[in-house]
Protein backbone atom coordinates (compact mmCIF):
# COMPACT_ATOMS: atom_id res chain seq x y z
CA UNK A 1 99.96 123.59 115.35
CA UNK A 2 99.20 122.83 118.48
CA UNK A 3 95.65 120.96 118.83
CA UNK A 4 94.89 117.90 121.34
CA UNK A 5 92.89 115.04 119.23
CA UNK A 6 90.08 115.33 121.56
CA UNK A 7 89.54 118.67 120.74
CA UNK A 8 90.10 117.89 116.40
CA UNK A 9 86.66 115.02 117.49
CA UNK A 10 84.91 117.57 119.01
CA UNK A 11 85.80 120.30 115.78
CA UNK A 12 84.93 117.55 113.34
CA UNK A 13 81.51 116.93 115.19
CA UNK A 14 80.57 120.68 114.61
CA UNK A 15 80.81 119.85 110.67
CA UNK A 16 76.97 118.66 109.12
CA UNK A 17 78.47 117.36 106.32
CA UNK A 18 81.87 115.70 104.60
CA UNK A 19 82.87 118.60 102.72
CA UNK A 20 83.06 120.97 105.52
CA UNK A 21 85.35 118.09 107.35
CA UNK A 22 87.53 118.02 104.38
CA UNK A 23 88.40 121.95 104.32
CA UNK A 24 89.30 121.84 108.11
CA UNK A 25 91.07 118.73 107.29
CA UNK A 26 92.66 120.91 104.56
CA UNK A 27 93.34 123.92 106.59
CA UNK A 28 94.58 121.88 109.59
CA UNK A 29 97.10 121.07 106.98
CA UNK A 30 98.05 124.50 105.98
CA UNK A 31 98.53 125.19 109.70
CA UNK A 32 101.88 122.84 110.31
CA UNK A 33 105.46 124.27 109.69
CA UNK A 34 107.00 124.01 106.63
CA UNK A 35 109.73 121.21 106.56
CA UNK A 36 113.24 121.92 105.33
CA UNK A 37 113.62 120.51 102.33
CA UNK A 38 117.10 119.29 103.69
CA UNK A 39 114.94 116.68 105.55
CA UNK A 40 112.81 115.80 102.52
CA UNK A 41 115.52 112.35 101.58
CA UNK A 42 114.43 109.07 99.92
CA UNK A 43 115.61 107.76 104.19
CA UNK A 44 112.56 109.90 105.26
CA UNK A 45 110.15 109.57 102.48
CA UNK A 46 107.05 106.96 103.10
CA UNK A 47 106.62 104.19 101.42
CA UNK A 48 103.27 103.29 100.76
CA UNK A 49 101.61 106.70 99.88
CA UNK A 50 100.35 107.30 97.02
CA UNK A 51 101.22 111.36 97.81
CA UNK A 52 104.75 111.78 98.24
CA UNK A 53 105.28 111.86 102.37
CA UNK A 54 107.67 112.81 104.41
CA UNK A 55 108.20 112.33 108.26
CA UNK A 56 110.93 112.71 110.34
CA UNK A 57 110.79 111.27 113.82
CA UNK A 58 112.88 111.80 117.49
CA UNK A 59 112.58 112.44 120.74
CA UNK A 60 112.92 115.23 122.95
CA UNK A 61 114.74 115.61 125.95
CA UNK A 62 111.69 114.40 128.16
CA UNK A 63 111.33 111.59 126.06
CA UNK A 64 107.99 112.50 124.11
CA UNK A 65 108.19 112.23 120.27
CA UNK A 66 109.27 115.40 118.47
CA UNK A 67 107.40 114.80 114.76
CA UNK A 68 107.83 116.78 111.04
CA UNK A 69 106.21 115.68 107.88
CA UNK A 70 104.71 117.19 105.00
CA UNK A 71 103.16 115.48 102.05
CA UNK A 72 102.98 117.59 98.55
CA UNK A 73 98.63 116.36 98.82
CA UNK A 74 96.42 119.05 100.99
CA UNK A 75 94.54 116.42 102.41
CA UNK A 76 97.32 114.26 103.47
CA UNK A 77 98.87 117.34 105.31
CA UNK A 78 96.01 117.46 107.38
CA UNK A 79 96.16 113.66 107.89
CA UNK A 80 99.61 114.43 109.26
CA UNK A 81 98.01 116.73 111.41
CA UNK A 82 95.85 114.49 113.16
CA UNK A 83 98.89 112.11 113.67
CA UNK A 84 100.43 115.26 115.03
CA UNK A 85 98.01 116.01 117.70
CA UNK A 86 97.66 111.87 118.39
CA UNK A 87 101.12 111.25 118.61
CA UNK A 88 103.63 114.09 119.00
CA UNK A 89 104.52 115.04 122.52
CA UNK A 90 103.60 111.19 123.78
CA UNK A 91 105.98 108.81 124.93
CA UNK A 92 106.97 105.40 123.53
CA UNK A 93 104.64 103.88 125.37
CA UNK A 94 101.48 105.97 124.58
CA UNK A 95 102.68 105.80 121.11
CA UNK A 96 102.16 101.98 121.05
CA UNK A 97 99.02 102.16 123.41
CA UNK A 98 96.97 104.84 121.46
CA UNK A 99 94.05 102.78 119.55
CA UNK A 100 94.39 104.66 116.03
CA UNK A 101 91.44 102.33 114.62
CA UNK A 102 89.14 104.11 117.44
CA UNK A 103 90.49 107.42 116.92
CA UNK A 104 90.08 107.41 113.34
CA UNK A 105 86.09 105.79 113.68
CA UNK A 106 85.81 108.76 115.97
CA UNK A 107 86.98 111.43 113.09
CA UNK A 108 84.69 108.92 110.69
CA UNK A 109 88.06 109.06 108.72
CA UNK A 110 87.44 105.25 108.57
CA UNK A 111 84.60 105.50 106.04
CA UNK A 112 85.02 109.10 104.57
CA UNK A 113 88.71 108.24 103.58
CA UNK A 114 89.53 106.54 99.82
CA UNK A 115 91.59 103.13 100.21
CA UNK A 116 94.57 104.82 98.80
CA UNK A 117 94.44 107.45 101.44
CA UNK A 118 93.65 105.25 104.27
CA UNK A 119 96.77 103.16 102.65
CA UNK A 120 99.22 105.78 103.40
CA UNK A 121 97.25 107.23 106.84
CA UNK A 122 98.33 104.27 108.47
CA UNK A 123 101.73 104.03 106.65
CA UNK A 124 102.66 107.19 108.36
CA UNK A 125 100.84 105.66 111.64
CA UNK A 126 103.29 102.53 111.21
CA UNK A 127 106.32 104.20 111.10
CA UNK A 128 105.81 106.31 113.82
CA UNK A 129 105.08 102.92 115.80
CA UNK A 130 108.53 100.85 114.47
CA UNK A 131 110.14 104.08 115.92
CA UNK A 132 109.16 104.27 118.83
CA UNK A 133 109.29 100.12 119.36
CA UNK A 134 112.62 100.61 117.94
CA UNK A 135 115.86 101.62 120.57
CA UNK A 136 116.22 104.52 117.72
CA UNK A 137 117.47 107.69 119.29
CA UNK A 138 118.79 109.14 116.12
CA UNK A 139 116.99 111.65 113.73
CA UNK A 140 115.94 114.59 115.65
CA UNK A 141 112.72 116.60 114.46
């Protein structure tokens, strides 16, 4: 999947109404890669999901975040693809710049989004952030 998050505001803008946003939301989903279950360990599992989530983070040779996750919920894969095209390919320091808050008003993920999901959207948003505030270069996605 390779999508910019300016261009998933201006697809989600195109919807009229929630449903249609959620079966993008859903497809964007079915569009990442399939994760090796070899990655899928309690060390790369989520905690605070209510789906079970998986994310394993690195970085790449040019220092931008290298990123795979999968969730066994449809609409949390396609969560994981909007912290896909926010975050992978950035650098620590966009990482912790990026306003998630304005990113996800923008989506309208903010109101749209049950507690439990929002719960685990910004799980996955956390870890990605202790990573890259962390001096972690192990764990290559």
């Amino acid at each position: 999947m390779n999508i910019s998050i300016d261009e998933l505001v201006d697809n989600f803008a195109l919807f009229e109404d929630w449903e249609e946003r959620y079966r993008y939301l859903i497809d964007l989903g079915g569009q990442l890669p399939p994760m090796e279950e070899a990655l899928k360990t309690p060390a790369s599992k989520v905690q605070g999901c209510m789906s079970q989530v998986w994310l394993v983070t690195g970085w790449n040779d040019a220092g931008q975040l290298t990123m795979r996750a999968d969730s066994d919920a449809q609409i949390v894969r396609g969560l994981i693809a909007v912290l896909t095209a926010l975050f992978a390919g950035q650098s620590r320091a966009e990482i912790l710049a990026a306003d998630i808050n304005a990113v996800f008003a923008k989506l309208g993920l903010d109101q749209h989004l049950s507690p439990n999901r929002r719960n685990g959207f910004y799980a996955m948003v956390d870890r990605i952030r202790q990573f890259a505030a962390s001096d972690a270069t192990a764990g290559t996605a």
